[in-house]
Protein backbone atom coordinates (compact mmCIF):
# COMPACT_ATOMS: atom_id res chain seq x y z
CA UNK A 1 40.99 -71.42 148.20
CA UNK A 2 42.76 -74.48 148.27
CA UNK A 3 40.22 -76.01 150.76
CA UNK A 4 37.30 -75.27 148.19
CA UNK A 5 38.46 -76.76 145.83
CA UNK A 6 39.15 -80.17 147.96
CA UNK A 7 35.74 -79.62 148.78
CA UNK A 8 34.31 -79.25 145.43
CA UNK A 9 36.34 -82.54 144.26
CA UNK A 10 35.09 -84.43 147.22
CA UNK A 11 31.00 -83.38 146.36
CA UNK A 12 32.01 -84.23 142.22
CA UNK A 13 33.71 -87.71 142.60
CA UNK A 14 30.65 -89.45 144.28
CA UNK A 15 28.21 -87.68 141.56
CA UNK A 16 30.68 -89.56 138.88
CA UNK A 17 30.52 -92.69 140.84
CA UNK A 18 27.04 -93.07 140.87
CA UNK A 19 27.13 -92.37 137.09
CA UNK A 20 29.80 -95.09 136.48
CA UNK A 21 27.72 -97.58 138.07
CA UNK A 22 24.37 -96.71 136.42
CA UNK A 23 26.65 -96.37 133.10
CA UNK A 24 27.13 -100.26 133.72
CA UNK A 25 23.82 -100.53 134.98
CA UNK A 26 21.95 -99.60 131.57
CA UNK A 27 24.60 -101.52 129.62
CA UNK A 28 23.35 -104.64 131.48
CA UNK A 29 19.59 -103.78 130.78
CA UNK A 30 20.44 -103.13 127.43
CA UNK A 31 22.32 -106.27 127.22
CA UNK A 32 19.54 -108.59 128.80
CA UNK A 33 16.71 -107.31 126.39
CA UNK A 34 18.69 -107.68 123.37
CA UNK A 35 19.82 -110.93 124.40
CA UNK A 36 15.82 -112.18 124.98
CA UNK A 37 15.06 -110.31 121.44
CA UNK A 38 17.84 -112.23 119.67
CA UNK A 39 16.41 -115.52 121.41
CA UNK A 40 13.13 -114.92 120.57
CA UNK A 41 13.72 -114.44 116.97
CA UNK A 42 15.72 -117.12 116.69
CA UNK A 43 12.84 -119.27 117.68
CA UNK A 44 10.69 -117.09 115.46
CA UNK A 45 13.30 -118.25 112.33
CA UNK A 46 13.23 -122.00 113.48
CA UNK A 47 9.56 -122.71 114.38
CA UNK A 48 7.17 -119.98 112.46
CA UNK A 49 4.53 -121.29 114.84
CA UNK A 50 6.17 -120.28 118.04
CA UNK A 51 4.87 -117.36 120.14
CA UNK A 52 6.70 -115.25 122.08
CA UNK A 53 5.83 -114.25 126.31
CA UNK A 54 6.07 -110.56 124.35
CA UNK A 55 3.03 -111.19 122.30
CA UNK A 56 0.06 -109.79 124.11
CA UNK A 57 -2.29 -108.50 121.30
CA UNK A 58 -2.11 -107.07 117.93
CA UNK A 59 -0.36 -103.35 118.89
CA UNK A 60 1.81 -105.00 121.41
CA UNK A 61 3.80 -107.74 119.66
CA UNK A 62 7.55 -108.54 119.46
CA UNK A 63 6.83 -111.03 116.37
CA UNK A 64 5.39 -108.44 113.98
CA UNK A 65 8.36 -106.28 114.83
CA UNK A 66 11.09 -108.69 113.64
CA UNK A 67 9.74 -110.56 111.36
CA UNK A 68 8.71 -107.35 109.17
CA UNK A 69 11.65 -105.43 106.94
CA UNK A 70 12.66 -103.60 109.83
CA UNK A 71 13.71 -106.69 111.72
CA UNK A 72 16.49 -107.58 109.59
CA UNK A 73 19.27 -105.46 108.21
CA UNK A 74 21.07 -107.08 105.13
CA UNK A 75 19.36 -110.74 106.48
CA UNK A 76 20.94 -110.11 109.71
CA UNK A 77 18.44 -109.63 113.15
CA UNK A 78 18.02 -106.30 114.08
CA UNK A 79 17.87 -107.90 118.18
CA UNK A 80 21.89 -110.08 116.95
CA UNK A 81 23.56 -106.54 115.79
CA UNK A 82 22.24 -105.14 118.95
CA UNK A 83 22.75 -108.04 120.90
CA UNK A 84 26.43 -107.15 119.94
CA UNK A 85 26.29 -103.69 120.28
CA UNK A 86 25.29 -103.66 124.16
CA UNK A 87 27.98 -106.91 124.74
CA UNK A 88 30.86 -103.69 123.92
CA UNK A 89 28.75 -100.85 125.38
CA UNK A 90 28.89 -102.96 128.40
CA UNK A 91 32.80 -103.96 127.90
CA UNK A 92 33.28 -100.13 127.99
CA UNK A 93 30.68 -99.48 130.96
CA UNK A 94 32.93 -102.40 132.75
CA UNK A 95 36.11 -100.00 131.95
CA UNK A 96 34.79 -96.96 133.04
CA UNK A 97 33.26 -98.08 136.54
CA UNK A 98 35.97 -100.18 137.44
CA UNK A 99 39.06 -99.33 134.74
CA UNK A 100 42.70 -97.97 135.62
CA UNK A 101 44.21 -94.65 134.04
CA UNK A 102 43.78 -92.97 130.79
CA UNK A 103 41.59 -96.03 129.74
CA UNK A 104 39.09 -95.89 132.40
CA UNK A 105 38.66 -91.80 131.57
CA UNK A 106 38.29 -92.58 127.74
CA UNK A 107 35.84 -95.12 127.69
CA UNK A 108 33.18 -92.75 128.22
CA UNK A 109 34.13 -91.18 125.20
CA UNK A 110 34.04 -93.99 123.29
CA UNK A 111 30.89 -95.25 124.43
CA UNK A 112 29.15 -91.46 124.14
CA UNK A 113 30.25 -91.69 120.65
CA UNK A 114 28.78 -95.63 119.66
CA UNK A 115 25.52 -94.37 121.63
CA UNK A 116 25.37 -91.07 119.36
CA UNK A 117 25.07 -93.63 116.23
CA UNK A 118 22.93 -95.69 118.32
CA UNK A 119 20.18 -93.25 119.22
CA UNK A 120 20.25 -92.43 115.69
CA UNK A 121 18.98 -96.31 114.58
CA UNK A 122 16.52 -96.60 117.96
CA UNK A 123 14.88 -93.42 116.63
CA UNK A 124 14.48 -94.53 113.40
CA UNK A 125 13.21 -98.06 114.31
CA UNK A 126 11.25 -96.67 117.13
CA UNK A 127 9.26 -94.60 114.18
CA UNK A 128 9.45 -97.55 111.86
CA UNK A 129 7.55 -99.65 114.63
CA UNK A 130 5.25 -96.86 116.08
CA UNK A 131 4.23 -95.37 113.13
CA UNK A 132 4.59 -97.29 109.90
CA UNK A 133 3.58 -101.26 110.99
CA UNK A 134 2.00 -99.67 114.29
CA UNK A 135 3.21 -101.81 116.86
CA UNK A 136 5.18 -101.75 119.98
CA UNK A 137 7.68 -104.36 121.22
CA UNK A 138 8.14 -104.54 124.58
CA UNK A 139 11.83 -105.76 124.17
CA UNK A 140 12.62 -103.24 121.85
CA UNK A 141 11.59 -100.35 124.21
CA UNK A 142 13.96 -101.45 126.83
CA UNK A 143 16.76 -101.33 124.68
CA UNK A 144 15.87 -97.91 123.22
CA UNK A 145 15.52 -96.53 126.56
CA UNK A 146 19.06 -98.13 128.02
CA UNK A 147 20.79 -97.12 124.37
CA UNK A 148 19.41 -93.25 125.56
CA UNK A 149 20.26 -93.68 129.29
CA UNK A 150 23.63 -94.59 127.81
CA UNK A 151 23.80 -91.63 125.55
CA UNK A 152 22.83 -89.33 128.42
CA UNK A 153 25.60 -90.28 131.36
CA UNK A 154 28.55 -91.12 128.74
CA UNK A 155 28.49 -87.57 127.92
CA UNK A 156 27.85 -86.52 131.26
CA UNK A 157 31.46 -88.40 132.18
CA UNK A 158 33.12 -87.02 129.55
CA UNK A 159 36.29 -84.29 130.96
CA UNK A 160 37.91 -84.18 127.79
CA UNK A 161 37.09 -82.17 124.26
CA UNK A 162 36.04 -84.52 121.69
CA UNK A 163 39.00 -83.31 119.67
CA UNK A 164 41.54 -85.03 121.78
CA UNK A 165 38.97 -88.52 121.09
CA UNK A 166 41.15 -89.99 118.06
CA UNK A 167 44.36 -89.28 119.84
CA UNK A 168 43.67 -91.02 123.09
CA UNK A 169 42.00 -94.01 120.41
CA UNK A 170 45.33 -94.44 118.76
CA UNK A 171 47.31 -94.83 122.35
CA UNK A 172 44.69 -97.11 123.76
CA UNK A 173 44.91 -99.04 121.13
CA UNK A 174 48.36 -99.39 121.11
CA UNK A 175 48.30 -100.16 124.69
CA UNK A 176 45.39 -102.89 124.01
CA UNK A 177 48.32 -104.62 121.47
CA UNK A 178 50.47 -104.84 124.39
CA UNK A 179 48.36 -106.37 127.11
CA UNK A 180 47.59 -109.87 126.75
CA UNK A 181 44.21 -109.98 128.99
CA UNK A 182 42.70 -106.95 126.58
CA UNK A 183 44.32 -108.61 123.71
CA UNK A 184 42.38 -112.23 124.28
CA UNK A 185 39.58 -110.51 125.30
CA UNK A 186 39.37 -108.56 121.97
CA UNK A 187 39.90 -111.45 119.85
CA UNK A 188 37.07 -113.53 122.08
CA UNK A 189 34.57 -110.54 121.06
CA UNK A 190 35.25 -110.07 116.98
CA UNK A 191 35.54 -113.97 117.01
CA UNK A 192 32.01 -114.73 118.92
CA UNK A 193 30.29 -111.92 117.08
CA UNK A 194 31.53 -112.69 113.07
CA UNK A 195 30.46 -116.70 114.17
CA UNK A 196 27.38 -115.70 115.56
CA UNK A 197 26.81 -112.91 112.34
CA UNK A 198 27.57 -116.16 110.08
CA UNK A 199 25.89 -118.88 111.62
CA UNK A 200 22.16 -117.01 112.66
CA UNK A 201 19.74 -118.33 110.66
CA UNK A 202 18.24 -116.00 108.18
CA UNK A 203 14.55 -114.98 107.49
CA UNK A 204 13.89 -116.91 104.27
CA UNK A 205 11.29 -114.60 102.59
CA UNK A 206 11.20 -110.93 102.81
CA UNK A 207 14.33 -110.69 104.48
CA UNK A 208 16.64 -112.41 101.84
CA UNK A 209 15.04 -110.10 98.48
CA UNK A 210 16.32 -107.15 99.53
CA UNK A 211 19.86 -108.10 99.66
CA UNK A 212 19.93 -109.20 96.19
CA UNK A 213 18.45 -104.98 95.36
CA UNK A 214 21.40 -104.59 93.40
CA UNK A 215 21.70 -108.47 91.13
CA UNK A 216 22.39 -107.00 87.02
CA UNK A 217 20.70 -109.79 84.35
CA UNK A 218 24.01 -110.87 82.64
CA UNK A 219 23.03 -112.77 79.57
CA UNK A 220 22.05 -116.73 79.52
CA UNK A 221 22.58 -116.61 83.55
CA UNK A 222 19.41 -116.16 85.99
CA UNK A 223 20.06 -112.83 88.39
CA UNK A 224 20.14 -114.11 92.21
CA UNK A 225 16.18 -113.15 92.75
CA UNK A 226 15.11 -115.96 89.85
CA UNK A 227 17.49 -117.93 91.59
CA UNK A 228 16.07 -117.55 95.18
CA UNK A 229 12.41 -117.51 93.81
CA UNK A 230 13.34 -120.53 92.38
CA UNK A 231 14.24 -122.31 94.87
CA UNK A 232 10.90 -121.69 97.27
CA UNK A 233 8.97 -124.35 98.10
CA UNK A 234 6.10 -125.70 95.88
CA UNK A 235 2.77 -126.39 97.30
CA UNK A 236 -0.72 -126.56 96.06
CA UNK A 237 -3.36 -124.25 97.50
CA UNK A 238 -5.96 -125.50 95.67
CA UNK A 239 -7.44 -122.87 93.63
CA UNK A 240 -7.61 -123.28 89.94
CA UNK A 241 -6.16 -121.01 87.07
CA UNK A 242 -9.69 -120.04 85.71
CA UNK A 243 -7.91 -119.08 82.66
CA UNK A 244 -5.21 -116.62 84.22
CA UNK A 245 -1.35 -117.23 83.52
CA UNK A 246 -0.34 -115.72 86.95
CA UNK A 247 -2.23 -116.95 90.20
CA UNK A 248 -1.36 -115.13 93.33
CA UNK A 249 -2.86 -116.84 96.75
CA UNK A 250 -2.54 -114.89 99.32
CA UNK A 251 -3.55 -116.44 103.05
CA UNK A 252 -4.54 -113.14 104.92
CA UNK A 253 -5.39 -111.85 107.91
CA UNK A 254 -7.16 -108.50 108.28
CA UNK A 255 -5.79 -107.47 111.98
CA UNK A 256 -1.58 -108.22 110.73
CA UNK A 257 -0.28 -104.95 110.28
CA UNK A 258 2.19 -107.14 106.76
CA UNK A 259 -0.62 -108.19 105.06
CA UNK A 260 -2.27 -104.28 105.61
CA UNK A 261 1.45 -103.66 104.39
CA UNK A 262 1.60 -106.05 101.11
CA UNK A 263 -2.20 -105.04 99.94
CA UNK A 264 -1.04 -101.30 99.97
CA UNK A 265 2.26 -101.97 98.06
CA UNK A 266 0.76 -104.48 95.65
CA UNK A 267 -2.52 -102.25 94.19
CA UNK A 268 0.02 -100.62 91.54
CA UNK A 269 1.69 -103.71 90.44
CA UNK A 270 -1.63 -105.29 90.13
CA UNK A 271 -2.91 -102.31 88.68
CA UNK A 272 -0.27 -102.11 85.96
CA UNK A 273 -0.47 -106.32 84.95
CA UNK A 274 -4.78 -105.39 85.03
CA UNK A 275 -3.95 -102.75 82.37
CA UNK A 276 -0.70 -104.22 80.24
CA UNK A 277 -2.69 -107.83 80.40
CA UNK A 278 -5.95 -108.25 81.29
CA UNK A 279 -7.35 -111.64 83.04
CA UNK A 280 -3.43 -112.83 82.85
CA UNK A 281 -2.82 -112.23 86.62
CA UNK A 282 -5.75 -113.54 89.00
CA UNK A 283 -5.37 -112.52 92.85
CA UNK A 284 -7.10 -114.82 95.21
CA UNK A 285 -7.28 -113.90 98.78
CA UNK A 286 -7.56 -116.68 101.16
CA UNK A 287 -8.36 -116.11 104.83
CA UNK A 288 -5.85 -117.38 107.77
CA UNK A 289 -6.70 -115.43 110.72
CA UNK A 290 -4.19 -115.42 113.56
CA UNK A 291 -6.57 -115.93 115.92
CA UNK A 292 -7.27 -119.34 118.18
CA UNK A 293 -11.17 -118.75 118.26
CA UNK A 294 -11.64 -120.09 114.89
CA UNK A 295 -8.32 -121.38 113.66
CA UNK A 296 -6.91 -124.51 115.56
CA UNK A 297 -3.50 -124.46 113.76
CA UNK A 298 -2.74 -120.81 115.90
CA UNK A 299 -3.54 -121.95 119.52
CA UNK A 300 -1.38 -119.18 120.98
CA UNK A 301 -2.55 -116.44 118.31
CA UNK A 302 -2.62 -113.02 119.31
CA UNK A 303 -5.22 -111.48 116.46
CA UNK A 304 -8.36 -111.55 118.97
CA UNK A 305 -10.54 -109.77 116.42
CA UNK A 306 -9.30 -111.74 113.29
CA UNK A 307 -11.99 -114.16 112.81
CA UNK A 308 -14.45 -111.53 112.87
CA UNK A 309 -12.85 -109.31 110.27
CA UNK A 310 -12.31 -112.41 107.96
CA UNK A 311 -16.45 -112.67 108.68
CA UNK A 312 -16.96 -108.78 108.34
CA UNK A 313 -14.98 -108.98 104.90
CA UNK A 314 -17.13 -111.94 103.12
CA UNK A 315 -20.84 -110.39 104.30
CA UNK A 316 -19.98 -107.20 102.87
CA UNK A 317 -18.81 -108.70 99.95
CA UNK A 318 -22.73 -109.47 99.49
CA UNK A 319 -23.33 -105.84 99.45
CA UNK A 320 -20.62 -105.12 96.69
CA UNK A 321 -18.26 -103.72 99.35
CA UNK A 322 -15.81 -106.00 100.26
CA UNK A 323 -12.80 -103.80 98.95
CA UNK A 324 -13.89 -100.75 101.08
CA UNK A 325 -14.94 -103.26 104.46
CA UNK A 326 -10.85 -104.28 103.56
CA UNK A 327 -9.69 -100.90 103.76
CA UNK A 328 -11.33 -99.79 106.62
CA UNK A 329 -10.19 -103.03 108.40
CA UNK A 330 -6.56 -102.31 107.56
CA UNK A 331 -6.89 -98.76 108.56
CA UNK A 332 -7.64 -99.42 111.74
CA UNK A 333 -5.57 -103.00 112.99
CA UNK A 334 -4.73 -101.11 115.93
CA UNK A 335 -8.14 -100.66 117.25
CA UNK A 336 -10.06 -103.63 116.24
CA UNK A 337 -11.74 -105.75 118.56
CA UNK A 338 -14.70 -108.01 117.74
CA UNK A 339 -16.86 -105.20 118.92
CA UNK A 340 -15.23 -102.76 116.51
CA UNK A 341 -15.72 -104.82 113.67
CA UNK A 342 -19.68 -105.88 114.04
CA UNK A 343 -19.80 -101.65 113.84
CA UNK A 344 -17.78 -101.01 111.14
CA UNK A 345 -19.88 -103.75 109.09
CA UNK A 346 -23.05 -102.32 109.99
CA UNK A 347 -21.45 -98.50 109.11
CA UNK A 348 -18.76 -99.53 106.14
CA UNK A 349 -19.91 -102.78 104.02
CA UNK A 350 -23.77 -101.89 104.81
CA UNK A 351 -23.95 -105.95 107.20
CA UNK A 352 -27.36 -105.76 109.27
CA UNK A 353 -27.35 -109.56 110.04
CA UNK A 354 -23.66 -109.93 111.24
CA UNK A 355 -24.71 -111.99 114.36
CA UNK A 356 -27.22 -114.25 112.55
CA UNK A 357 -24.85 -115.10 109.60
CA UNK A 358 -21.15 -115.40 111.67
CA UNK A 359 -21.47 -119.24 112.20
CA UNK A 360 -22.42 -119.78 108.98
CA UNK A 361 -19.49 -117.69 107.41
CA UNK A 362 -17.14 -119.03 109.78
CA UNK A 363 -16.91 -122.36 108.63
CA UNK A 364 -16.15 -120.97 104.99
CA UNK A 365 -13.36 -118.98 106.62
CA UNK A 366 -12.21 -122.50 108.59
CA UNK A 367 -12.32 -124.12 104.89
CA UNK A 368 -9.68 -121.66 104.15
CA UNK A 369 -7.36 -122.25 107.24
CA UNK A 370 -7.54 -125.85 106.60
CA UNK A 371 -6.61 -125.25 103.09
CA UNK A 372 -3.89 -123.33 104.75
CA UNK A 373 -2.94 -126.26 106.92
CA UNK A 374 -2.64 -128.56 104.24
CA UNK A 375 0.33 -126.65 103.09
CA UNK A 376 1.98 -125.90 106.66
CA UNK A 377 1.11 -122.13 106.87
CA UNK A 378 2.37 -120.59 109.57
CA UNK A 379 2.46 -116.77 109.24
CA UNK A 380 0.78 -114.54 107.44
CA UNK A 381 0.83 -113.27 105.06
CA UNK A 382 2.05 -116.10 102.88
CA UNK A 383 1.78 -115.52 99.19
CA UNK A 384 1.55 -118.80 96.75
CA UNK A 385 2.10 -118.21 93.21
CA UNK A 386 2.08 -120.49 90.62
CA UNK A 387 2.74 -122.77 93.38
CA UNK A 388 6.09 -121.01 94.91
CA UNK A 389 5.25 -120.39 98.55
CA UNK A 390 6.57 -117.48 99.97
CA UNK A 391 6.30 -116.86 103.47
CA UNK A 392 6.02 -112.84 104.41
CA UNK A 393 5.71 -110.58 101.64
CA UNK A 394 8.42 -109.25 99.00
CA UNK A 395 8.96 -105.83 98.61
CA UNK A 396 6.79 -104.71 95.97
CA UNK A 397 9.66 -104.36 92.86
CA UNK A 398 10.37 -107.99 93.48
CA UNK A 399 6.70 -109.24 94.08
CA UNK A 400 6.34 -107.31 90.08
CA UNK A 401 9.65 -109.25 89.14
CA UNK A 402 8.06 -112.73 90.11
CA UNK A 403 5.02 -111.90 88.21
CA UNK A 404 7.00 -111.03 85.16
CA UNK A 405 8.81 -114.19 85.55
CA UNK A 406 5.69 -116.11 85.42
CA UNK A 407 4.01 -114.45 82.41
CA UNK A 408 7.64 -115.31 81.09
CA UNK A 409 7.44 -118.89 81.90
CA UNK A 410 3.82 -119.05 80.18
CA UNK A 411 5.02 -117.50 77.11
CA UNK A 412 2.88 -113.73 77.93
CA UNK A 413 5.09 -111.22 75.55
CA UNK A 414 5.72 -108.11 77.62
């Protein structure tokens, strides 16, 4: 009896060994990809003209994953937090491959627990990417995958109930107080991560409004969002008033799954100004396709069928169907190619002459990207109204609040 059981404890200990080390092994994959994501949108934040070796078309893109609302939580990168997140998952990997005592057999624990809550926000932001803006980052996949490999072997290391978790929590941390090594290396990691937390530079459009969701009016004060929309910069797109109050430029382009976004969420509030005020809010929409076959200012663009939906858009506006030519090119970013598009004009906005009129109607769309130039676009969308730029789009409560602001500021009654 006694010799099975030596037996069966010699066959389990490699099995956990190999576990431990591919424990560490999808901490440091985890670690590496977060760390590239959290570079890459820092360069993304600092130079809005800088494309990523992640970029390859439309559907696969790492810059229209984080630099839409799911990129940021409370102005703070999605690719920092989890950045973070892997730097302890692989503190407690480190423990459990190569730890001593009760603390090497409870950092699985710990770990299976953070990578419970973990696989809970990958999910989530895996459906946010794959089915609401429709792309994939590469980047982001690898760290959903390690964050589930995690998952997987910390609870296959577990040899303890779950029950006894908080317990053996309370002694290691007691035991962390008294060991100077863990001690340092504790105050290293809440240190580096509340500096790098404060001093990452945040996403001055789309990112910021939210976090001001819950700012009360208090009387003769402005509320944060006046404050903030405010303090955008002005610049001068060009386009007259024609007797409108509000004027909303929008620089588009047809194949970015935001601007699809922004024209969805916006039809009600520009629905409800139409109705409440008519010819008080005028919405121009400007083309700036993302793509370097027409627009010089986006050599590394990764839109390859852009300039031929902003062509697609302005011929069938000749037929009376521009708005449906714009719907169906929305519908279907993921799909478009140049091919796509010369079909979907002949089918959708009723084009027969798409070939013989493109260079024609791509040097009106090139008028717009200079236009765009002139006033340093570099992303789209970009909204301009009443001459505050605003780089990305607002979520649509605030994009109604700025509109309200500026039929205030022109003396519109509500």
């Amino acid at each position: 009896m006694n010799g099975e059981l030596r037996k069966n404890s010699a066959q389990v200990a490699p099995m956990h060994f190999t576990a431990r080390r591919w424990l560490l092994a999808f901490a440091a994959v985890g670690l590496l990809a977060s760390g590239t994501s959290t570079y890459v949108h820092y360069r993304l934040l600092q130079d809005r003209g800088y494309t990523s070796f992640c970029d390859v078309n439309a559907t696969v893109s790492c810059t229209e994953s984080y630099l839409s609302q799911y990129g940021s939580i409370g102005g703070v990168p999605v690719a920092l937090l989890g950045f973070l997140w892997f730097a302890l998952a692989a503190l407690l990997a480190w423990v459990a491959e190569g730890g001593r005592g009760d603390a090497r057999d409870s950092a699985p624990g710990y770990l299976f627990v953070l990578s419970t809550l973990a696989l809970a926000m990958v999910l989530y932001l895996g459906y946010a990417a794959f089915f609401v803006l429709k792309v994939v980052c590469v980047l982001c996949v690898a760290t959903y995958i390690a964050v589930a490999g995690l998952f997987i072997l910390s609870g296959s290391l577990m040899d303890f109930p779950m029950t006894t978790l908080p317990n053996r929590l309370v002694r290691d941390f007691r035991r962390l107080l008294t060991s100077p090594v863990a001690l340092v290396i504790a105050i290293v990691f809440a240190g580096g991560a509340a500096t790098a937390i404060a001093f990452f530079p945040r996403e001055p459009s789309v990112e910021q409004a939210p976090t001001i969701a819950n700012a009360q009016k208090q009387a003769g004060a402005q509320t944060e969002f006046e404050r903030w929309y405010f303090s955008q910069k002005i610049a001068d797109p060009g386009v007259p008033m024609d007797g409108a109050k509000v004027l909303v430029v929008k620089f588009n382009d047809y194949q970015c799954p935001a601007c699809g976004q922004s024209h969805r969420e916006y039809k009600p509030v520009l629905a409800k100004y139409a109705a409440t005020h008519p010819g008080a809010v005028r919405l121009v929409t400007k083309d700036y396709p993302l793509d370097p076959e027409c627009n010089f200012n986006t050599p590394n663009g990764v839109h390859q069928a852009a300039c031929e939906a902003a062509v697609a858009a302005r011929l069938a506006a000749r037929n009376g169907k521009e708005a449906a030519m714009a719907e169906w090119l929305y519908a279907n970013q993921a799909g478009l190619t140049p091919q796509a598009v010369k079909q979907a004009a002949a089918s959708v906005g009723g084009v027969t002459d798409f070939d013989a009129q493109y260079q024609k109607t791509i040097e009106a769309v090139k008028a717009d990207i200079a236009a765009g130039g002139a006033i340093n676009i570099r992303s789209t969308p970009t909204f301009v109204i009443n001459g505050r730029m605003i780089a990305g789009s607002l979520p649509a409560q605030y994009f109604d609040e700025a509109i309200a602001l500026e039929l205030k500021r022109a003396g519109v009654k509500e």
